[in-house]
Protein backbone atom coordinates (compact mmCIF):
# COMPACT_ATOMS: atom_id res chain seq x y z
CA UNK A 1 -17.91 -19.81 -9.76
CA UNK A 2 -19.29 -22.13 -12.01
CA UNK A 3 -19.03 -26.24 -10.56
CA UNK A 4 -17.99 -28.65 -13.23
CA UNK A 5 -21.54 -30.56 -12.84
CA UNK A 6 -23.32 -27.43 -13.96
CA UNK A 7 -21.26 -26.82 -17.32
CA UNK A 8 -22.82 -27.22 -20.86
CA UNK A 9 -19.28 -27.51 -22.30
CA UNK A 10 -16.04 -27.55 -21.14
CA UNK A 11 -12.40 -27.65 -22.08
CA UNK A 12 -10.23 -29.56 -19.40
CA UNK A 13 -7.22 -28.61 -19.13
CA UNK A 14 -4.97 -31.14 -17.18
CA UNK A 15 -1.65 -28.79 -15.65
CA UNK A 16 -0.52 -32.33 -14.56
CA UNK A 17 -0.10 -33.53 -18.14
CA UNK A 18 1.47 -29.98 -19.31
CA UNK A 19 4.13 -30.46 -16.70
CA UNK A 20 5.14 -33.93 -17.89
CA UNK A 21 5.20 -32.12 -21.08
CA UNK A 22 7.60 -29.55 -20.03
CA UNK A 23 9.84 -32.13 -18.77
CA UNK A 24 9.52 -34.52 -21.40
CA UNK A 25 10.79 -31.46 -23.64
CA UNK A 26 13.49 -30.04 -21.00
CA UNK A 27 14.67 -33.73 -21.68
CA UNK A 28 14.90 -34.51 -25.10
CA UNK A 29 16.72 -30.87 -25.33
CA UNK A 30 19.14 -31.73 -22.90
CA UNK A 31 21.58 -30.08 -20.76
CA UNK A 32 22.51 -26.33 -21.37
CA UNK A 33 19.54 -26.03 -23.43
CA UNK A 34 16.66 -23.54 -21.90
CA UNK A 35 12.95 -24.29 -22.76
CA UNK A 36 10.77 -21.69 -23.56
CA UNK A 37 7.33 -22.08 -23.09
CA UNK A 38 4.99 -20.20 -25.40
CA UNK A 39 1.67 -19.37 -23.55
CA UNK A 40 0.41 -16.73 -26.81
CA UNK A 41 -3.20 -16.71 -27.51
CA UNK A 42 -4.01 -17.16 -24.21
CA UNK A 43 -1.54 -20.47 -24.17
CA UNK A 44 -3.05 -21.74 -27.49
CA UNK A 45 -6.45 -21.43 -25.67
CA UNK A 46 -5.53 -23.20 -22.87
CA UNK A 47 -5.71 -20.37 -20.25
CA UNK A 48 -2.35 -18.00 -20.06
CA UNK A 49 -2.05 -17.72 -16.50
CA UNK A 50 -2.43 -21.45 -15.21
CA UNK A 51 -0.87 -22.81 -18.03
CA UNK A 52 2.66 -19.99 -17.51
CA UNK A 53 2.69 -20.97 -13.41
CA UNK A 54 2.77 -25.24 -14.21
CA UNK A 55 5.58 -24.36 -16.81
CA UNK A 56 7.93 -22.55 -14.79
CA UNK A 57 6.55 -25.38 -11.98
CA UNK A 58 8.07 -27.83 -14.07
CA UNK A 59 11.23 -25.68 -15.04
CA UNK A 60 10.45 -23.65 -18.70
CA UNK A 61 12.87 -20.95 -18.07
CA UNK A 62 11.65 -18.48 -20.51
CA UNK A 63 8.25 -17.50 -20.98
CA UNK A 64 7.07 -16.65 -24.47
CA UNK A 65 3.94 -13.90 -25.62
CA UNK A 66 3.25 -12.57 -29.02
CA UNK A 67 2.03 -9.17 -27.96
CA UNK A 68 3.20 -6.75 -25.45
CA UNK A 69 -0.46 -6.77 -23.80
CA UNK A 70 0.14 -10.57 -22.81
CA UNK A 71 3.32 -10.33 -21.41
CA UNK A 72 1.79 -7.26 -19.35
CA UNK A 73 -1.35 -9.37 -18.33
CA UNK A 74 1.05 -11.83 -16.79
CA UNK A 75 2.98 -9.28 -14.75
CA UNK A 76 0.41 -7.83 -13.41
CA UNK A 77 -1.03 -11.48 -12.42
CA UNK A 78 2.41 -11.99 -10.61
CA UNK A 79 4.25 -14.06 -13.06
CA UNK A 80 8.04 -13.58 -12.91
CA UNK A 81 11.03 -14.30 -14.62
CA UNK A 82 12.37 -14.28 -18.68
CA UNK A 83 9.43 -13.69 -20.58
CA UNK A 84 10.03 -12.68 -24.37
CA UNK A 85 7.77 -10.73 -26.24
CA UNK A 86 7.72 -10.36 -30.06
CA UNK A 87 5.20 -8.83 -31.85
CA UNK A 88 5.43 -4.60 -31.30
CA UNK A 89 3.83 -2.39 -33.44
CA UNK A 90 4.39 1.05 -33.58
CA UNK A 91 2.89 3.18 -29.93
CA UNK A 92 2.84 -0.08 -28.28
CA UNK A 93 3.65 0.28 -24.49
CA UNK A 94 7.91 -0.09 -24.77
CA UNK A 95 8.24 2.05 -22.06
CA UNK A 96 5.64 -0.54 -19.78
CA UNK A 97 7.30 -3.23 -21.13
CA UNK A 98 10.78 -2.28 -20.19
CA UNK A 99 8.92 -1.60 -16.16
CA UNK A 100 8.10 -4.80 -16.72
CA UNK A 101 11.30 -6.37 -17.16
CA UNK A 102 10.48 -7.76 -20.59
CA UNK A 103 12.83 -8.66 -22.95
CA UNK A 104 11.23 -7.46 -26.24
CA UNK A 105 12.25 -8.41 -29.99
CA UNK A 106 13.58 -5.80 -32.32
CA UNK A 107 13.23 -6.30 -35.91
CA UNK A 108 14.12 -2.92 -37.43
CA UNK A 109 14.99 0.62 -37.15
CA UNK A 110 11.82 2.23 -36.07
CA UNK A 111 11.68 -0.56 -33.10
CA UNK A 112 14.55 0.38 -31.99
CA UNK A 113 14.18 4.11 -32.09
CA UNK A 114 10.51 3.59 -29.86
CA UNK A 115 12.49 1.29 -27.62
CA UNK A 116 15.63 3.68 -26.91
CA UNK A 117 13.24 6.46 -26.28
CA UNK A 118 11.03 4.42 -23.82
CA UNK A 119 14.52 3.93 -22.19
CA UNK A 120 15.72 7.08 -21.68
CA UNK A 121 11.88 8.07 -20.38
CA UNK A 122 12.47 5.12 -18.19
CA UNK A 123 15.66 5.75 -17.12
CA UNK A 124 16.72 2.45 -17.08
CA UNK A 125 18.00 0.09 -20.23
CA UNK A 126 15.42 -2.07 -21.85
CA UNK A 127 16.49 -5.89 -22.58
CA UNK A 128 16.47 -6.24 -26.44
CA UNK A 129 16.91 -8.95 -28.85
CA UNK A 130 17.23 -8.86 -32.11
CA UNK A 131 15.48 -10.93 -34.54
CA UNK A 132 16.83 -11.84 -37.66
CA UNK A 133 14.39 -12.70 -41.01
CA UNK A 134 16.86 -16.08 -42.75
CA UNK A 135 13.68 -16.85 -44.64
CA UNK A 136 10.51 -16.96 -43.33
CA UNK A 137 9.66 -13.59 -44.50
CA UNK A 138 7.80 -12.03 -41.90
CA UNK A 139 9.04 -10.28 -38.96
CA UNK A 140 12.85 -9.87 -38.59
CA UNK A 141 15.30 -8.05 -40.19
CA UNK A 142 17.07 -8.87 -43.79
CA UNK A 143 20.71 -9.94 -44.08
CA UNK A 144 20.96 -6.90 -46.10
CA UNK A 145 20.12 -5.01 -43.08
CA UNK A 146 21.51 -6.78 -40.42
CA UNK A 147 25.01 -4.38 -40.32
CA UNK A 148 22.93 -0.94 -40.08
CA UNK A 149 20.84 -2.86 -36.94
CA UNK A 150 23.29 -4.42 -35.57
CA UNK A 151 25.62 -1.30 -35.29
CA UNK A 152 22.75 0.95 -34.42
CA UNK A 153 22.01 -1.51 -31.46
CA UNK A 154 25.61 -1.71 -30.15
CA UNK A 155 25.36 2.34 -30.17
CA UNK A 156 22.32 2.36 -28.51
CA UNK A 157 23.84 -0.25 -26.00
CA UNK A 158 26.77 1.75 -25.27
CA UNK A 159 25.03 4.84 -24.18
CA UNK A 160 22.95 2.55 -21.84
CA UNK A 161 19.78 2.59 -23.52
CA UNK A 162 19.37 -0.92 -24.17
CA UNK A 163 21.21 -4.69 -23.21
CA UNK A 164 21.55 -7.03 -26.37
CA UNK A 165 20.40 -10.54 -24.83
CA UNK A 166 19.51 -11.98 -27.45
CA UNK A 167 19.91 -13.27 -31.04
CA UNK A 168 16.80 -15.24 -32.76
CA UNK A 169 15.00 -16.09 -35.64
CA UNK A 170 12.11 -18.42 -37.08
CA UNK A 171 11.91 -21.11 -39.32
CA UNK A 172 9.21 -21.64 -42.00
CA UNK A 173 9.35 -25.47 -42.78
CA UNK A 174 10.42 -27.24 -39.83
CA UNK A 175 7.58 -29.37 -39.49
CA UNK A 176 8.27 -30.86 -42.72
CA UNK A 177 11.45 -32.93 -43.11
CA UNK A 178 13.95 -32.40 -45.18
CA UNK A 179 12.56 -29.45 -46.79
CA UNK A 180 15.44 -27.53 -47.90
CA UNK A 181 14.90 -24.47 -46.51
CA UNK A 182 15.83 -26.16 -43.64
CA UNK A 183 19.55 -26.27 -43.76
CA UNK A 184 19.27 -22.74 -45.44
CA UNK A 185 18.42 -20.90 -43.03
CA UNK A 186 20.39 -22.75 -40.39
CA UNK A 187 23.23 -21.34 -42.26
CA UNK A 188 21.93 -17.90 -41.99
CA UNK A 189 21.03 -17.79 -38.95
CA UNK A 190 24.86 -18.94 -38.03
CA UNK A 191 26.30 -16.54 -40.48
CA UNK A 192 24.30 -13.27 -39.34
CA UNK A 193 24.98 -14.74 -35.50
CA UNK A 194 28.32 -14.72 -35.93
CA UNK A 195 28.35 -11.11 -38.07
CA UNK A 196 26.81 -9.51 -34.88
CA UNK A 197 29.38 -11.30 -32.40
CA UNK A 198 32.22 -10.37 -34.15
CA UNK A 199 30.61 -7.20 -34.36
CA UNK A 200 30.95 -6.91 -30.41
CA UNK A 201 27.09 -8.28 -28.90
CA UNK A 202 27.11 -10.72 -26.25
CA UNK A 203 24.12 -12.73 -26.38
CA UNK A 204 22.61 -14.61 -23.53
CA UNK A 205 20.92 -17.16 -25.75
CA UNK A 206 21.06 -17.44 -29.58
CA UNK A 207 17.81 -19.04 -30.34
CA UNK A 208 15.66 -20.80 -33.63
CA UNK A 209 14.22 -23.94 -32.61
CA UNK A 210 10.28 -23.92 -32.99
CA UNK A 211 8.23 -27.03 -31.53
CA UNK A 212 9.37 -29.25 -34.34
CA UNK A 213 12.61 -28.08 -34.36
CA UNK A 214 13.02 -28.50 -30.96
CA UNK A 215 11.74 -32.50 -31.78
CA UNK A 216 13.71 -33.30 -34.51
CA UNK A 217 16.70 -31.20 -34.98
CA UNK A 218 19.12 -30.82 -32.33
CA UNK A 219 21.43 -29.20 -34.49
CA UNK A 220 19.31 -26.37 -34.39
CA UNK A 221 18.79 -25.98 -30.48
CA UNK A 222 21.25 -23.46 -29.84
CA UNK A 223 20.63 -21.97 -25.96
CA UNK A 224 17.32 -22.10 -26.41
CA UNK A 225 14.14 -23.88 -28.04
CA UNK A 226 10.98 -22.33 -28.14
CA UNK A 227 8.25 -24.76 -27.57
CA UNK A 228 4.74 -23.50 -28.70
CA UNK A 229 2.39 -26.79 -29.91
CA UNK A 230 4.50 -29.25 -28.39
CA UNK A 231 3.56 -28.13 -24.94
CA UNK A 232 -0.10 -28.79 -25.01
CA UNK A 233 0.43 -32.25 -26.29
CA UNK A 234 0.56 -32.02 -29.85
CA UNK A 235 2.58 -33.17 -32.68
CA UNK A 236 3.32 -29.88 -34.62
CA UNK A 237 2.81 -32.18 -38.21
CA UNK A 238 1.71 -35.75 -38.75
CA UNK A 239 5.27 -36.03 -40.68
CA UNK A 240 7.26 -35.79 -38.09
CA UNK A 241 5.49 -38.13 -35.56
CA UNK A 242 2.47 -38.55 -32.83
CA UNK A 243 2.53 -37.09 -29.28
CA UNK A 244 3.43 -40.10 -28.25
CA UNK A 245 6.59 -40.79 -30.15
CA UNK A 246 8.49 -37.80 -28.23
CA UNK A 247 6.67 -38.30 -24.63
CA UNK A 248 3.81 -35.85 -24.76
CA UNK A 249 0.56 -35.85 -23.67
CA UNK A 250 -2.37 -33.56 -24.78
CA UNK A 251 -3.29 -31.00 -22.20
CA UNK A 252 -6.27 -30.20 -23.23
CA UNK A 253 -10.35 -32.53 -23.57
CA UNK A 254 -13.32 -30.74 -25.34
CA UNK A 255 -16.54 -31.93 -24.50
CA UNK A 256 -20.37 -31.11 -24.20
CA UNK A 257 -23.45 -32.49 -22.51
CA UNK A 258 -25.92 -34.25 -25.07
CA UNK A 259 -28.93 -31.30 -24.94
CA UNK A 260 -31.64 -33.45 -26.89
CA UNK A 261 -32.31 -37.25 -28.43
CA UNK A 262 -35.43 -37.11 -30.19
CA UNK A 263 -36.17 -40.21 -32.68
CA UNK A 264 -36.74 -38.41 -36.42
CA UNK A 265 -38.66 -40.74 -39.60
CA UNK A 266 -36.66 -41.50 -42.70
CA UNK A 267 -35.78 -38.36 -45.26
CA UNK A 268 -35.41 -35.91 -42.20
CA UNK A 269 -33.21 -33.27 -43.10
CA UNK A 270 -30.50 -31.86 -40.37
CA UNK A 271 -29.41 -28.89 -40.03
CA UNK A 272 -29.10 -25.65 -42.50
CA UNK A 273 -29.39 -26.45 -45.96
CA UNK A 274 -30.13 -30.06 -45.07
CA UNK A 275 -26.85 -31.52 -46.80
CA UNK A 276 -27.39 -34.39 -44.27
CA UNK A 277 -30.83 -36.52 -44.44
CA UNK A 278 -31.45 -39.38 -42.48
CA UNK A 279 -30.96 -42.88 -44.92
CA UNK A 280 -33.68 -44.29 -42.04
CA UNK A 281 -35.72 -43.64 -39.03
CA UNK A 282 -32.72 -43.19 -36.67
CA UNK A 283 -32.22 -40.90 -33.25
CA UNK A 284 -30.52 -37.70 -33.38
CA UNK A 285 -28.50 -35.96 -30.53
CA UNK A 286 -27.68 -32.31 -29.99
CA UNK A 287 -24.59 -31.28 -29.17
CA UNK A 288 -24.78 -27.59 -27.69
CA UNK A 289 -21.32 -26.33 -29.37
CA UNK A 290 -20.98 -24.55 -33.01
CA UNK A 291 -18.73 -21.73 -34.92
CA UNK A 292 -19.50 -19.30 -31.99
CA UNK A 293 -17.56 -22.07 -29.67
CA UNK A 294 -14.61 -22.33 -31.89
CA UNK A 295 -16.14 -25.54 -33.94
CA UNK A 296 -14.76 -25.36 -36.98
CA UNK A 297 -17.75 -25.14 -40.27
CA UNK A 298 -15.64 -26.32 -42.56
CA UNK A 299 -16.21 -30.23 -40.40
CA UNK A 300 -19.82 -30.33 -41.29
CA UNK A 301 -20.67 -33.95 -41.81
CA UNK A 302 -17.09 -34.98 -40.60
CA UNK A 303 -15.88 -33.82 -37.58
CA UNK A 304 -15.76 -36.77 -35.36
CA UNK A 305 -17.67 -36.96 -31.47
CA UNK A 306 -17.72 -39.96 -28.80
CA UNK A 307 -21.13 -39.90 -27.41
CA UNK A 308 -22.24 -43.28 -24.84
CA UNK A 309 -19.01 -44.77 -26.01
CA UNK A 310 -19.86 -44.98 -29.52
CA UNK A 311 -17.73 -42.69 -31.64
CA UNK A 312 -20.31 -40.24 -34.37
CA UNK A 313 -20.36 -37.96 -36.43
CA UNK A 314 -21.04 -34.41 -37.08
CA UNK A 315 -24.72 -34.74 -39.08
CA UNK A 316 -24.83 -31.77 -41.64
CA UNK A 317 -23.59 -28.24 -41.09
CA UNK A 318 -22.06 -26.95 -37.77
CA UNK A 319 -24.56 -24.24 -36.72
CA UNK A 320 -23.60 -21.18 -34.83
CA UNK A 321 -24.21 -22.57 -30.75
CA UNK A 322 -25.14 -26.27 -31.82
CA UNK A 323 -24.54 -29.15 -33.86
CA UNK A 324 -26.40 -32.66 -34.65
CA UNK A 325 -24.72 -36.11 -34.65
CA UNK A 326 -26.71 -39.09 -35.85
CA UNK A 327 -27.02 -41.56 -32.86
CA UNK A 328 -28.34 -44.82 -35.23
CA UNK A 329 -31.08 -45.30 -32.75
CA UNK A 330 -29.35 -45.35 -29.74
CA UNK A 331 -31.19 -43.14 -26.69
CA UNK A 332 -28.23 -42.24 -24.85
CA UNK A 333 -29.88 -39.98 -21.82
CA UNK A 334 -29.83 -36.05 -22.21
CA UNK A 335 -26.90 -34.95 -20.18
CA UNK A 336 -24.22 -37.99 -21.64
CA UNK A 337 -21.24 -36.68 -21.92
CA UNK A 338 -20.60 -35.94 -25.92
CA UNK A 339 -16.19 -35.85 -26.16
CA UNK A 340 -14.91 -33.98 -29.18
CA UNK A 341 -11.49 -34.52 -28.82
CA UNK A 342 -8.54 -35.46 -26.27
CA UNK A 343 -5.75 -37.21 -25.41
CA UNK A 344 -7.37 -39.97 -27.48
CA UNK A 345 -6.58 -42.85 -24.81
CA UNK A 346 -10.06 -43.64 -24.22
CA UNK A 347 -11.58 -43.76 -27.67
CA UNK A 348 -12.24 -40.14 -28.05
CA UNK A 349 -10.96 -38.41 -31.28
CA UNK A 350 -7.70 -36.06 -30.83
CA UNK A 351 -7.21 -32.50 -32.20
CA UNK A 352 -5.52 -33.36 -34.93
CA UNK A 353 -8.58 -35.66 -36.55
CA UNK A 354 -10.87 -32.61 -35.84
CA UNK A 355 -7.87 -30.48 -37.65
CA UNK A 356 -7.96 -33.19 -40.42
CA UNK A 357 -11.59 -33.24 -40.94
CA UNK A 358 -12.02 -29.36 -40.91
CA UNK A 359 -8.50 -29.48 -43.82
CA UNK A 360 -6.48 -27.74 -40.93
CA UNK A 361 -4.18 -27.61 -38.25
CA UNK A 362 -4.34 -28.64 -34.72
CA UNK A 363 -3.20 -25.75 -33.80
CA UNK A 364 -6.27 -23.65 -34.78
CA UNK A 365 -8.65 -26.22 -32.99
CA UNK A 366 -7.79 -25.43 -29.66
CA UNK A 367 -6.75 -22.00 -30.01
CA UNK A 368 -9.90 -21.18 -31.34
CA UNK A 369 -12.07 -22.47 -28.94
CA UNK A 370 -14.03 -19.40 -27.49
CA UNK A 371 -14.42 -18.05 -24.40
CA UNK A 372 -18.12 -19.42 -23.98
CA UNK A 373 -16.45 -22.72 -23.01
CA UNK A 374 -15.32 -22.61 -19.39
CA UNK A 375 -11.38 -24.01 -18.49
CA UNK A 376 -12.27 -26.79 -15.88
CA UNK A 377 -8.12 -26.81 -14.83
CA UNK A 378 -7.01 -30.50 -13.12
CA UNK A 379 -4.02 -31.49 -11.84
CA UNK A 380 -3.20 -28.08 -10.17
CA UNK A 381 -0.50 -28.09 -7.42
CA UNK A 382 -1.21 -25.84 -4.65
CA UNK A 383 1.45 -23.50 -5.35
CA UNK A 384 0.02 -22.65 -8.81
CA UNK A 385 -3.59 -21.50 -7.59
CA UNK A 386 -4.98 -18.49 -8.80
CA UNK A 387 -6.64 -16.33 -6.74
CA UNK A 388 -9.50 -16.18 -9.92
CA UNK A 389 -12.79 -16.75 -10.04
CA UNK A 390 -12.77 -16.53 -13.77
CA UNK A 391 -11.39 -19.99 -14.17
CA UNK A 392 -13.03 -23.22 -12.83
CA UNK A 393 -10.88 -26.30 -10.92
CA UNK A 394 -12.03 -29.46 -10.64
């Protein structure tokens, strides 16, 4: 195991702040309202496993993965409880999943067919729920098709293949206010809800709420909300408000040691291509992240960095393992801690000014930082420890 001291780069992730997350959302929900945390993409890049145990620590009830090979990772890593799993493809592992006590999304015929056979091969009903498309247009069944599901599911229920726990759907366009398709597929979602109750399911939870749903529309919190961004820390749009306007906290600070200052003469180009040249005799630093890392190219010559204090920027392209900020003469000492973003309390930038610069989301700047860049995990409780050496605690 790796000790922070020895690192290059690291991502801290601090399970103390995710916690108060959880909590702050578990609030603002309220009473009767489950919170689901979403820990896909190895929790948005924040490490899966710690990240799952300091959510139910804090009291997320459900657990939510994108692909059957998460939710299975986390089993066999001893995490318990509701965990819901989405995205199937035809041959996944149903019959694995229902072993594992997953309760796994059905969108359409074929899912449930590979589901119902994984059952009987089982011998033992799988928990399904059945997602309905009200407008996003991806996964989920149509309103057109709703009846034929829903019926086929009941069937399949009655023989004991399967238990119908769940009704659910997506929005597209909840982190924008007011956008119509809003209230649209609110209605939807109500109408095909209340097609397949009358129709004889008995749902545990009903469930549409998204991260900014689960901020900003409490109409639309149902049993459950299913908090994604919002758990690390993040605002899931600029529109609707900063992490601090609804409690939260981000998990998650990226940051490298300075490898090199060297002092350069006027009309020294930087990097590939040389889009950046230095205006006058100045002091360069190298940072020892690039692409490969999870930096995104497209913030050449803006991303933002706080190096000895001062905050930089990104001088000409972001190479592959490395890129160059302009220090204006300053000789900060190799080994000075260069922060790209966190919870931006101390001066560093956030995600969201890294997502800004690189015409993003923050979303894809922490999910995408690689797995060259060890997770230094702080405030752990005891009870969450993993026995594994992959990940580093400081």
């Amino acid at each position: 195991m790796q000790t922070s001291a020895a690192l290059r780069a690291r991502a801290e992730v601090d399970l103390a702040a995710l916690r108060g997350n959880v909590r702050a959302l578990r609030s603002r929900v309220g009473d009767g309202v489950a919170v689901m945390a979403v820990v896909k993409s190895d929790a948005y890049g924040h490490g899966a496993l710690p990240v799952a145990r300091a959510a139910r620590a804090a009291g997320a009830a459900w657990l939510g993965v994108a692909t059957p090979h998460e939710a299975l990772a986390l089993r066999a890593a001893g995490v318990g409880g509701r965990m819901l799993c989405w995205l199937w493809t035809p041959g996944d592992p149903w019959r694995e999943g229902i072993e594992a006590d997953l309760d796994m999304a059905v969108s359409g015929l074929w899912a449930l067919r590979e589901v119902t056979a994984a059952a009987r091969a089982a011998g033992r009903a799988a928990r399904i729920q059945l997602k309905a498309d009200t407008g996003l247009g991806r996964n989920g069944c149509q309103p057109a098709d709703w009846p034929e599901l829903v019926s086929a599911a009941l069937a399949a229920e009655a023989a004991g293949e399967v238990r119908i726990t769940g009704l659910w759907s997506h929005f597209a366009c909840a982190d924008e206010p007011g956008h119509p398709s809003i209230a649209g597929q609110l209605d939807v979602f109500r109408q095909m809800v209340t097609y397949a109750e009358k129709a004889g399911v008995e749902p545990e939870v009903r469930h549409i709420a998204n991260s900014p749903a689960a901020l900003t529309l409490p109409e639309s919190h149902f049993d459950l909300v299913r908090t994604g961004i919002a758990l690390y820390g993040i605002s899931p749009s600029p529109e609707i408000g900063v992490p601090e306007d609804f409690g939260l906290r981000p998990v998650m600070t990226l940051s490298a040691s300075v490898a090199l200052v060297k002092q350069v003469p006027p009309g020294h180009g930087v990097s590939y291509g040389h889009h950046y040249v230095t205006p006058a005799e100045t002091t360069l630093g190298l940072i020892p992240l690039g692409y490969a890392d999870g930096i995104p190219r497209h913030a050449s010559g803006r991303g933002p960095v706080l190096v000895g204090g001062v905050r930089r920027t990104v001088a000409g392209r972001v190479a592959m393992d490395q890129f160059v900020v302009d220090l204006g003469g300053d000789t900060p000492e190799p080994g000075t801690p260069a922060v790209l973003f966190g919870p931006g309390d101390r001066g560093e930038p956030t995600a969201q000014e890294w997502a800004d610069a690189a015409d993003t989301i923050a979303y894809e700047i922490v999910t995408r930082i690689g797995t060259r860049v060890p997770r230094v995990y702080v405030g752990e409780e005891p009870r969450e420890r993993a026995d594994d050496e992959s990940t580093t605690t400081a």
